[in-house]
Protein backbone atom coordinates (compact mmCIF):
# COMPACT_ATOMS: atom_id res chain seq x y z
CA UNK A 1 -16.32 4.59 22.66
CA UNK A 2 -13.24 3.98 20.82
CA UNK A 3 -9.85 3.11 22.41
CA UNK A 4 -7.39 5.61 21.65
CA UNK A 5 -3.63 5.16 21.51
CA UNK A 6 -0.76 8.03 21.27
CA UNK A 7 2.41 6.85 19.17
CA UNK A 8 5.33 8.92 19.84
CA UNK A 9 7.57 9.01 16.71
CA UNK A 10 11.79 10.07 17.66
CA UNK A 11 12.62 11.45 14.86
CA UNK A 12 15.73 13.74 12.62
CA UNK A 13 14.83 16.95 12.30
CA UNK A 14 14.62 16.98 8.35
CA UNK A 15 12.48 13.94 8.65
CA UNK A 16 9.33 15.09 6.23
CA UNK A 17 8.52 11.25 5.58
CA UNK A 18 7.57 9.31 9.00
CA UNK A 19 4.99 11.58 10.24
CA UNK A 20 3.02 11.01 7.20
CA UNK A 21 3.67 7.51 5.98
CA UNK A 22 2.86 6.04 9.69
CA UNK A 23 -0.47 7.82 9.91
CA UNK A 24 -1.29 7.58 6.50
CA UNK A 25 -0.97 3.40 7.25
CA UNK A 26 -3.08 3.65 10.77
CA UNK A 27 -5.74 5.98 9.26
CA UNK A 28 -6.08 2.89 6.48
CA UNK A 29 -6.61 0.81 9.36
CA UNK A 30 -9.19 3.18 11.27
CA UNK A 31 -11.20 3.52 8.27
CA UNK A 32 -11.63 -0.63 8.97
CA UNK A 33 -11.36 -0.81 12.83
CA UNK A 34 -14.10 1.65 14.35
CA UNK A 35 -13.32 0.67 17.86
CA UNK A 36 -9.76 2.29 17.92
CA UNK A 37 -8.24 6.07 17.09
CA UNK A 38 -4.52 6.79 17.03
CA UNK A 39 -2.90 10.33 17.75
CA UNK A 40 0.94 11.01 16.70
CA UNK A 41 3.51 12.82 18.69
CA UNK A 42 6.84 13.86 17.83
CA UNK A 43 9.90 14.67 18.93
CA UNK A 44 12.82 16.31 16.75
CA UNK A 45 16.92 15.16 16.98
CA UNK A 46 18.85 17.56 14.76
CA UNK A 47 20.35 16.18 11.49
CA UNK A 48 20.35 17.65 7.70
CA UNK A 49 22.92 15.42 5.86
CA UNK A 50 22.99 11.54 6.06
CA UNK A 51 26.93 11.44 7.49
CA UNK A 52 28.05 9.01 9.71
CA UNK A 53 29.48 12.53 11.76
CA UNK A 54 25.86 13.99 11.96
CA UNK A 55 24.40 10.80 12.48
CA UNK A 56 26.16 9.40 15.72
CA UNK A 57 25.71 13.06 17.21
CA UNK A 58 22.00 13.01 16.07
CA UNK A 59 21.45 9.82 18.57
CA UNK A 60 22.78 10.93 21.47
CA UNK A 61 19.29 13.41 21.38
CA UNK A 62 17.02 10.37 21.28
CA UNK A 63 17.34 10.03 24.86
CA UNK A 64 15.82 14.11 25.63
CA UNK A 65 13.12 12.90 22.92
CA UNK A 66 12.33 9.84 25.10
CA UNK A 67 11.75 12.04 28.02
CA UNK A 68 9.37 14.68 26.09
CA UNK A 69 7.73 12.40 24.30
CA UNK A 70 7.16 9.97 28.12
CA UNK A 71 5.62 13.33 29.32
CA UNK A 72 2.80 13.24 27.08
CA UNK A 73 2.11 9.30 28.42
CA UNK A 74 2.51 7.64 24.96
CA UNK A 75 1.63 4.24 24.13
CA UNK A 76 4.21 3.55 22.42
CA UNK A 77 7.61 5.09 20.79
CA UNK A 78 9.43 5.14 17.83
CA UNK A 79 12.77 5.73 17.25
CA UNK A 80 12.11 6.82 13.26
CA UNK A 81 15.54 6.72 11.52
CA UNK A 82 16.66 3.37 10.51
CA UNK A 83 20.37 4.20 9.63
CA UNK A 84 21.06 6.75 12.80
CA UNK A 85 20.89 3.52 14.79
CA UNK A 86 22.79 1.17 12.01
CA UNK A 87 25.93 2.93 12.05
CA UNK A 88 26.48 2.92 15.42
CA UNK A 89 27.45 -0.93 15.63
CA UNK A 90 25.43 -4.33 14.59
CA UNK A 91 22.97 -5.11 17.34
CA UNK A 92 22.78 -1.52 18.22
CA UNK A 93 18.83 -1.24 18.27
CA UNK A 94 18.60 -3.73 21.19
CA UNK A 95 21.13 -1.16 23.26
CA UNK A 96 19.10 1.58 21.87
CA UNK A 97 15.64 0.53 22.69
CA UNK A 98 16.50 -1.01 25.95
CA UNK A 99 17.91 2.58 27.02
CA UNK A 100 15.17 4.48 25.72
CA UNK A 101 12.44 2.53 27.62
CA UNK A 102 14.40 2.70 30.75
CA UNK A 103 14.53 6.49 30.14
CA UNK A 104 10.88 6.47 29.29
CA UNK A 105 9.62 4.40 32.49
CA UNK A 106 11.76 6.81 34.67
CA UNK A 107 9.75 9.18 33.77
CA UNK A 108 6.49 7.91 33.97
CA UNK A 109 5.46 6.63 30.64
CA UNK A 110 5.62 3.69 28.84
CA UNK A 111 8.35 0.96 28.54
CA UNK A 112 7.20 0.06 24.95
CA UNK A 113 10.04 1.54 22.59
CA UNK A 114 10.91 0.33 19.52
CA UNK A 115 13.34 1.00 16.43
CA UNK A 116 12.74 1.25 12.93
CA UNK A 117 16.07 -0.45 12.63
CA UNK A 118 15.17 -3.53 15.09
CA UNK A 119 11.43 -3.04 13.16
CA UNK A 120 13.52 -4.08 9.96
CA UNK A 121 15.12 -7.12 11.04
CA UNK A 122 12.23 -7.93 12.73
CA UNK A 123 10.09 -8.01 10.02
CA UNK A 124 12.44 -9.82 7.91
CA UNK A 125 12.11 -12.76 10.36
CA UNK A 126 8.70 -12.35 11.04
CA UNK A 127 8.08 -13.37 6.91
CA UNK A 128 10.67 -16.47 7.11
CA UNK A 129 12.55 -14.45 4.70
CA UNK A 130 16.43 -15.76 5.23
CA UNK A 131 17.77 -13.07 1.78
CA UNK A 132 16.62 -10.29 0.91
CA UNK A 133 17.23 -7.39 -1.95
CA UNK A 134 16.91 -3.86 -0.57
CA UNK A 135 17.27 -0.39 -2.30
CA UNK A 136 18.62 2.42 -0.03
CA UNK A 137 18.48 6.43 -0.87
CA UNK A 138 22.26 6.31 0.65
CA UNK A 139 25.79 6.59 -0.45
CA UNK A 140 27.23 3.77 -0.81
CA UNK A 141 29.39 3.23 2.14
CA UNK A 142 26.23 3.99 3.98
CA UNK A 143 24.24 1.25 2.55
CA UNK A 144 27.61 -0.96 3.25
CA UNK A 145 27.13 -0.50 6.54
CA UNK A 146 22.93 -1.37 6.64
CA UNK A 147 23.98 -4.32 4.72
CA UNK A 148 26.47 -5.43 7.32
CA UNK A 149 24.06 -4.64 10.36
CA UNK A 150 21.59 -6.76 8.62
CA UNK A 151 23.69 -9.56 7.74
CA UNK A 152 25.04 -9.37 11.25
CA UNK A 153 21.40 -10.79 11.93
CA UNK A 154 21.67 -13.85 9.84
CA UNK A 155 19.80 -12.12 6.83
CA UNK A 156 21.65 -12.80 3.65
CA UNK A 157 21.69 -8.99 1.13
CA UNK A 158 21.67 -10.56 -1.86
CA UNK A 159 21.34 -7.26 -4.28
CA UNK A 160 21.18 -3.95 -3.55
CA UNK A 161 20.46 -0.35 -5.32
CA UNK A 162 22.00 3.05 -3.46
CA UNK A 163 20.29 5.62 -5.01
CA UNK A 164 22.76 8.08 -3.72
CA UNK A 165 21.53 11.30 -2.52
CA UNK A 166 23.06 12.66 0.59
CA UNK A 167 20.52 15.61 1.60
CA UNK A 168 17.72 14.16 3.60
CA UNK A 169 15.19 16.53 2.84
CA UNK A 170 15.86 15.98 -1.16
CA UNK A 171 15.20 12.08 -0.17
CA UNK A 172 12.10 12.78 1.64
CA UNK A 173 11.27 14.58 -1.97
CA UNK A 174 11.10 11.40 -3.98
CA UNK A 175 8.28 10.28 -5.84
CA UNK A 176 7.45 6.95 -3.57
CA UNK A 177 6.18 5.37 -7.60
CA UNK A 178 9.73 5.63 -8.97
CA UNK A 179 10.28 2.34 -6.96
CA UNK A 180 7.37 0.57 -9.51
CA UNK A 181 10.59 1.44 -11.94
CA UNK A 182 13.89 1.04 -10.08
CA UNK A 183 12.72 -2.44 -8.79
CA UNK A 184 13.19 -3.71 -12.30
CA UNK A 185 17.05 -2.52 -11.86
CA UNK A 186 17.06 -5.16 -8.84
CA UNK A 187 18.04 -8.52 -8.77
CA UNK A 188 15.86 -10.19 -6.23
CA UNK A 189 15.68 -13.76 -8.02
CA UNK A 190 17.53 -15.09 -5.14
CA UNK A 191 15.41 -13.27 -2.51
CA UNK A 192 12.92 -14.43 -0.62
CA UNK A 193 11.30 -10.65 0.40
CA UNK A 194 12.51 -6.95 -0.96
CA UNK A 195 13.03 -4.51 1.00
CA UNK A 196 11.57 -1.31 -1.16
CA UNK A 197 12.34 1.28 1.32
CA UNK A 198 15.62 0.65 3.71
CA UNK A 199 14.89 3.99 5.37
CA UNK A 200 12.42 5.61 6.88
CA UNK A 201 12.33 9.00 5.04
CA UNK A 202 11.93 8.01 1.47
CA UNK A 203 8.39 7.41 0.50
CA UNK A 204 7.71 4.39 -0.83
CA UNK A 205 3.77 3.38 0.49
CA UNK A 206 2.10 4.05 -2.30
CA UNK A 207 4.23 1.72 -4.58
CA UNK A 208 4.56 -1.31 -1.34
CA UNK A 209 1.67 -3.04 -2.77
CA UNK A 210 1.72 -2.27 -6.36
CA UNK A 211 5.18 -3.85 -6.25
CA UNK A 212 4.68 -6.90 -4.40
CA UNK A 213 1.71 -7.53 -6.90
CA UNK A 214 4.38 -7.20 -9.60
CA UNK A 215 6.98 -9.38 -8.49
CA UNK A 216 5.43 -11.84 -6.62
CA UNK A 217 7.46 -11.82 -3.50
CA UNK A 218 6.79 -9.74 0.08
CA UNK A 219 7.64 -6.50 -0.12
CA UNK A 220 8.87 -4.62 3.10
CA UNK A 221 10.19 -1.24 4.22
CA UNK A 222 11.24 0.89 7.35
CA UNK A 223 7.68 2.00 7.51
CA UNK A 224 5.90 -0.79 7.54
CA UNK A 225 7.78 -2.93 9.48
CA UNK A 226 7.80 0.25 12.26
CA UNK A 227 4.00 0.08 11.97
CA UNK A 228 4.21 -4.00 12.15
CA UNK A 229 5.75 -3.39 15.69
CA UNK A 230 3.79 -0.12 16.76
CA UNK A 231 0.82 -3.02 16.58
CA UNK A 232 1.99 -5.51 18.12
CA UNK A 233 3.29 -4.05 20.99
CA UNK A 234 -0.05 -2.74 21.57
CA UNK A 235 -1.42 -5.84 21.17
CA UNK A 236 -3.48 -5.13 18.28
CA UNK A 237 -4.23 -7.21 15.14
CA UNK A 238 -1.29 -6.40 12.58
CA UNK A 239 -3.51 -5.81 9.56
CA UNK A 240 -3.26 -2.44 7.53
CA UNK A 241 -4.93 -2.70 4.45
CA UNK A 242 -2.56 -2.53 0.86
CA UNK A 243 0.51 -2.52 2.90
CA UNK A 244 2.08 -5.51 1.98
CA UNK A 245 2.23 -9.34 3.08
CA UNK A 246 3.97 -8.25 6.52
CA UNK A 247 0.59 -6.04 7.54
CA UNK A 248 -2.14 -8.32 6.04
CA UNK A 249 -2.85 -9.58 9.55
CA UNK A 250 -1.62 -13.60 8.89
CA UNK A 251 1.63 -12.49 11.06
């Protein structure tokens, strides 16, 4: 019988982007791996507009998700929104995390809780990759201040693209093949990986592969670098097929 593992997802209410992009990738796997099943369970923090304001008082709910989402004995958890964590302070996501588990063991589930915005930097190590070019749906400013956190972690930005668009749910509307395009509006001749997708709610699966293929360099976003950690802290091979060099299982 197949092993089955619950991932709880934390994430913004007008998220419409994690709770298909991370099963979409572990369904890719299951179709491969007939000797383990995934289920996904979520738990909402109210935000609508990608402020600094509504961000900050969107995180403070993360800890009421950790204790829903514990009640349900997940696996693992993930805290789904890369830039609620970011613009609280570099090195945030180890704070976060840590509290989050704590909250979560209370409770009586599981420890294992991770960030999409410690899955980032994580992943960025995890390919050797010392710069990278990202593109961001944010405002400026906002994308400022992932750059910074990231740099903060010795990763050199050495382009970047803000795309600008300051509803969430019109990001989570984006047509994930646009990227296939905008890439080409990049300069990532210094970088050593590109970072498609610098948030977790604008699509950009469908076009992780096709763009790697195209450029000839890893290609990495929010998503799959959550997924990268949802694996390995279940101590499960970290291979999801056409996902990009970070999930081809050689990390």
């Amino acid at each position: 019988m197949a092993k089955n593992y619950r991932v709880g997802l934390i994430v913004p209410s007008s998220n419409t982007t994690m709770e298909t992009e991370i099963p979409r990738m572990l369904n890719w796997r299951m179709a491969e791996m007939s000797d383990e099943t995934f289920t996904f369970h979520s738990s909402r923090m109210r935000m609508m507009h990608v402020t600094p304001e509504q961000l900050k008082a969107m995180d403070v709910e993360s800890d009421r998700c950790a204790v829903e989402l514990s009640d349900a004995r997940c696996d693992v958890l993930a805290y789904a929104c890369l830039v609620a964590i970011m613009c609280q302070g570099p090195g945030y996501h180890v704070v976060s995390e840590k509290r989050l588990s704590n909250i979560a063991s209370e409770n009586g589930g599981s420890g294992d809780v991770i960030s999409s915005a410690g899955a980032l930097i994580q992943g960025v190590q995890t390919l050797g990759a010392k710069k990278v070019a990202l593109i961001a749906p944010y405002m400026k400013p906002l994308t400022k201040t992932v750059i910074e956190y990231i740099e903060a972690n010795d990763i050199q930005v050495t382009d970047s693209i803000s795309l600008e668009i300051p509803d969430n749910l019109e990001v989570g509307l984006q047509n994930p093949m646009n990227l296939f395009d905008i890439v080409d509006r990049l300069d990532y001749s210094q970088a050593d990986a590109v970072v498609l997708s610098a948030c977790v709610q604008m699509p950009s699966l469908e076009a992780v592969q096709k763009v790697e293929d195209k450029i000839g360099k890893p290609v990495l976003t929010a998503a799959t670098s959550t997924v990268y950690q949802i694996l390995k802290h279940l101590n499960l091979k970290t291979f999801v097929p056409n996902a990009g060099s970070l999930l081809s299982g050689r990390y």
